[in-house]
Protein backbone atom coordinates (compact mmCIF):
# COMPACT_ATOMS: atom_id res chain seq x y z
CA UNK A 1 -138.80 147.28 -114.02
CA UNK A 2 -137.21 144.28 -111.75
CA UNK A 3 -136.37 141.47 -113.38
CA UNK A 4 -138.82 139.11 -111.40
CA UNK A 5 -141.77 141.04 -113.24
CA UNK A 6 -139.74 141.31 -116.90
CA UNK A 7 -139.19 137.52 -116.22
CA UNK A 8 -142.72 136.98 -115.73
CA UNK A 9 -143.79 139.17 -118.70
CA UNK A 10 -141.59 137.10 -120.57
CA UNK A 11 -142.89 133.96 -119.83
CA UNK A 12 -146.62 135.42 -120.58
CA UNK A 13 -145.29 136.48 -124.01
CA UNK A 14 -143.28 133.13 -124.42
CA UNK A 15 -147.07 130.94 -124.14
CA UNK A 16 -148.68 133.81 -126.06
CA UNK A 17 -146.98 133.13 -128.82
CA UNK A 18 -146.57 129.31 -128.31
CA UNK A 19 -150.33 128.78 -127.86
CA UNK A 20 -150.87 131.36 -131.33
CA UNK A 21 -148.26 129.14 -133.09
CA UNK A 22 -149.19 125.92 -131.90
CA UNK A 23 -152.94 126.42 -132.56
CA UNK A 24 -152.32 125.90 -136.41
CA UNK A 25 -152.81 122.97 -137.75
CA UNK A 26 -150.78 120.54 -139.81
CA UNK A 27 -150.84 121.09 -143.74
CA UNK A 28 -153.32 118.44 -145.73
CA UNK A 29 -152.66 118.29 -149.08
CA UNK A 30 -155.43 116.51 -151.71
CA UNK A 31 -154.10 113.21 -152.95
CA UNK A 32 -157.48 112.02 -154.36
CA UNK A 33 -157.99 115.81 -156.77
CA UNK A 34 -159.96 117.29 -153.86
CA UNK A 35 -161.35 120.57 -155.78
CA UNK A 36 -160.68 123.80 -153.55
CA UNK A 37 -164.35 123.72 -152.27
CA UNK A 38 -163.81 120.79 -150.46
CA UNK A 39 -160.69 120.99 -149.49
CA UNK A 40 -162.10 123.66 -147.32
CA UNK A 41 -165.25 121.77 -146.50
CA UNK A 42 -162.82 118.59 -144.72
CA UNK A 43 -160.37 121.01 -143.68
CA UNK A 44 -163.53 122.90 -141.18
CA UNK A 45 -165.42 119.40 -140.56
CA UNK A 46 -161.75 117.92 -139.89
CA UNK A 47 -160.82 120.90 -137.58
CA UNK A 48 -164.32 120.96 -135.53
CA UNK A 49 -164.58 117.23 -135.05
CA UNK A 50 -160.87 117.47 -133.72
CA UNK A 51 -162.03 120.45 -131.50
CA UNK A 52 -164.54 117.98 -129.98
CA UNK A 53 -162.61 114.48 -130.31
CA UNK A 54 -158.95 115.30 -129.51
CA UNK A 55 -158.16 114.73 -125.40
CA UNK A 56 -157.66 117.92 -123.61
CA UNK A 57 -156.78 119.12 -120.16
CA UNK A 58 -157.52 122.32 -118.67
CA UNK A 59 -154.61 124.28 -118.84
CA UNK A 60 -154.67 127.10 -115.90
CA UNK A 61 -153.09 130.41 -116.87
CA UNK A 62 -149.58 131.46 -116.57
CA UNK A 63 -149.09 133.15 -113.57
CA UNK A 64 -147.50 136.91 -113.51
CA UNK A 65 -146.96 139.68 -111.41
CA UNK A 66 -145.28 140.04 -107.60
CA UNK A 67 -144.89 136.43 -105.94
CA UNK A 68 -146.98 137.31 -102.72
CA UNK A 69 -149.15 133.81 -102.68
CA UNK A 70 -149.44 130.88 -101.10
CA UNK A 71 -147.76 132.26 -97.72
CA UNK A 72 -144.25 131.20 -98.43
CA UNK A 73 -142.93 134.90 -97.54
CA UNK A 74 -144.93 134.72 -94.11
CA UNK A 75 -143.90 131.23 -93.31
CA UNK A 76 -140.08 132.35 -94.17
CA UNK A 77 -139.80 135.24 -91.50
CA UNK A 78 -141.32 132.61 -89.06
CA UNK A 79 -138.43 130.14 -89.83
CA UNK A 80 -135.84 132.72 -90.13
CA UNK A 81 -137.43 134.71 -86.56
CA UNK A 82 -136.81 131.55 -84.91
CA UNK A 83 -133.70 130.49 -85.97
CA UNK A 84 -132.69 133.62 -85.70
CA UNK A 85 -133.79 134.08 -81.79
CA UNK A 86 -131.96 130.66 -81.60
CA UNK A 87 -128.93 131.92 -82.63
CA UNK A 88 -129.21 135.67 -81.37
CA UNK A 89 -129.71 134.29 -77.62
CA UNK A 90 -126.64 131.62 -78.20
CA UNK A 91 -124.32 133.44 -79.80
CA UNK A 92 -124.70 137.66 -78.16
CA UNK A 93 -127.99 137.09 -75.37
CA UNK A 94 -129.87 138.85 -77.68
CA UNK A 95 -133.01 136.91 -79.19
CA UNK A 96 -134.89 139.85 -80.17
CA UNK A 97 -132.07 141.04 -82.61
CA UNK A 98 -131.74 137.92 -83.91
CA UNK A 99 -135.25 137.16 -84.66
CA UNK A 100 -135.42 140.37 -86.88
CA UNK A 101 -132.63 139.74 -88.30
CA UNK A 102 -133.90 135.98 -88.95
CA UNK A 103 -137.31 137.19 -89.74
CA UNK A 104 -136.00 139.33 -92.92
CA UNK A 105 -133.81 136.52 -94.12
CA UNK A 106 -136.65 134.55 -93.93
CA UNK A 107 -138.84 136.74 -96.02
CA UNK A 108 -136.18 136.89 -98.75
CA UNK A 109 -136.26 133.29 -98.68
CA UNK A 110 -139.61 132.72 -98.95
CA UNK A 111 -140.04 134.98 -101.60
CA UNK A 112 -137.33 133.23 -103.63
CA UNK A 113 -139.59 129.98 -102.73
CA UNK A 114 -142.62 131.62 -104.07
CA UNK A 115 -141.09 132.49 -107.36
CA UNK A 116 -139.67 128.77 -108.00
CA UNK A 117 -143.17 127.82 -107.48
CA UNK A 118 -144.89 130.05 -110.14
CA UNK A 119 -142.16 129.16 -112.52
CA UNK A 120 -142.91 125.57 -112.10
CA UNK A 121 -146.44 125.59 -112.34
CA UNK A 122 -146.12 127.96 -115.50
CA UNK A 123 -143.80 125.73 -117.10
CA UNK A 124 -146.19 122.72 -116.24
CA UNK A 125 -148.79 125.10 -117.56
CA UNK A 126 -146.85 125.27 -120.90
CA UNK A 127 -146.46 122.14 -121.13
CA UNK A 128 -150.35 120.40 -120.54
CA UNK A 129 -150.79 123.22 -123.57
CA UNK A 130 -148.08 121.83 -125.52
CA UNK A 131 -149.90 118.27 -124.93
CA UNK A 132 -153.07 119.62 -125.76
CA UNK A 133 -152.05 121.11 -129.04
CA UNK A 134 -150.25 118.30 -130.37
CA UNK A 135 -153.57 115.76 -129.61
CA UNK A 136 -155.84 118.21 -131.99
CA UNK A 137 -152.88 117.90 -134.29
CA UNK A 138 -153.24 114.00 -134.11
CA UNK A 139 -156.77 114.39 -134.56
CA UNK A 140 -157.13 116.72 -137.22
CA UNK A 141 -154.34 114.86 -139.35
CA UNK A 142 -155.82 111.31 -138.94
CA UNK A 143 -159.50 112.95 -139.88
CA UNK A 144 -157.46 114.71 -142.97
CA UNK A 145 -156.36 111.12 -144.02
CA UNK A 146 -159.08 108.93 -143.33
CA UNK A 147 -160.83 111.73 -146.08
CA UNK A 148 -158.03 111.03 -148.68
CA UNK A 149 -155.20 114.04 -148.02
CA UNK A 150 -151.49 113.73 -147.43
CA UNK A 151 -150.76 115.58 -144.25
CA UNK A 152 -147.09 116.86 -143.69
């Protein structure tokens, strides 16, 4: 397995488990002798109106696999083919050598480019989720107080 597709496994697994975690709420605890019947009555009220009050952005999905999008690879090999004829015809008279040679640096390059890219937008991805959990956590603890729990 190459470590471009174990990273990207690992950063699936990494918001798997961030988004399970982080989708708990905060503890309430009854300060005015809540019995246990409605401590579980606030608790699902609480939760659903902080499903439908807390502010939320959509939050695309990490992305995985090979780095082939956005055309980064093709418009490397046609930087590196025409720096590379540039060079090849300066330095030997020989353009066509040095535009495959260019072209295949260029590739590499690109490719590299592409995989910056999907590591940024999956860490901006983690974070709008990270944003997102911690408003229904604002919610859901001011409901939890404004019906008479301590929330820690």
């Amino acid at each position: 397995m190459n470590t471009s597709r174990l990273f990207g496994t690992g950063i699936a697994l990494v918001l798997l488990a961030c988004s399970a975690h982080a989708q708990q709420l905060p503890s309430a605890y009854p300060a005015n002798g809540q019995d246990a019947n409605q401590q579980q009555t606030d608790k699902s009220a609480c939760a659903s109106w902080a499903q439908s009050n807390a502010p939320a952005q959509a939050v695309p999905p990490p992305q995985t696999g090979p780095a082939v999008g956005g055309g980064q690879r093709m418009g490397g090999a046609v930087r590196g083919a025409a720096a590379g004829a540039v060079i090849g015809g300066v330095a030997n008279d020989d353009a066509g050598h040095g535009a495959g040679v260019g072209a295949a640096a260029g590739v590499v390059a690109g490719g590299m480019r592409a995989r910056q890219q999907r590591r940024e937008q999956n860490a901006a991805s983690a974070a709008t989720q990270n944003q997102n959990n911690a408003n229904l956590s604002q919610a859901y603890s001011a409901c939890m107080k404004g019906k008479g729990y301590t929330v820690g």
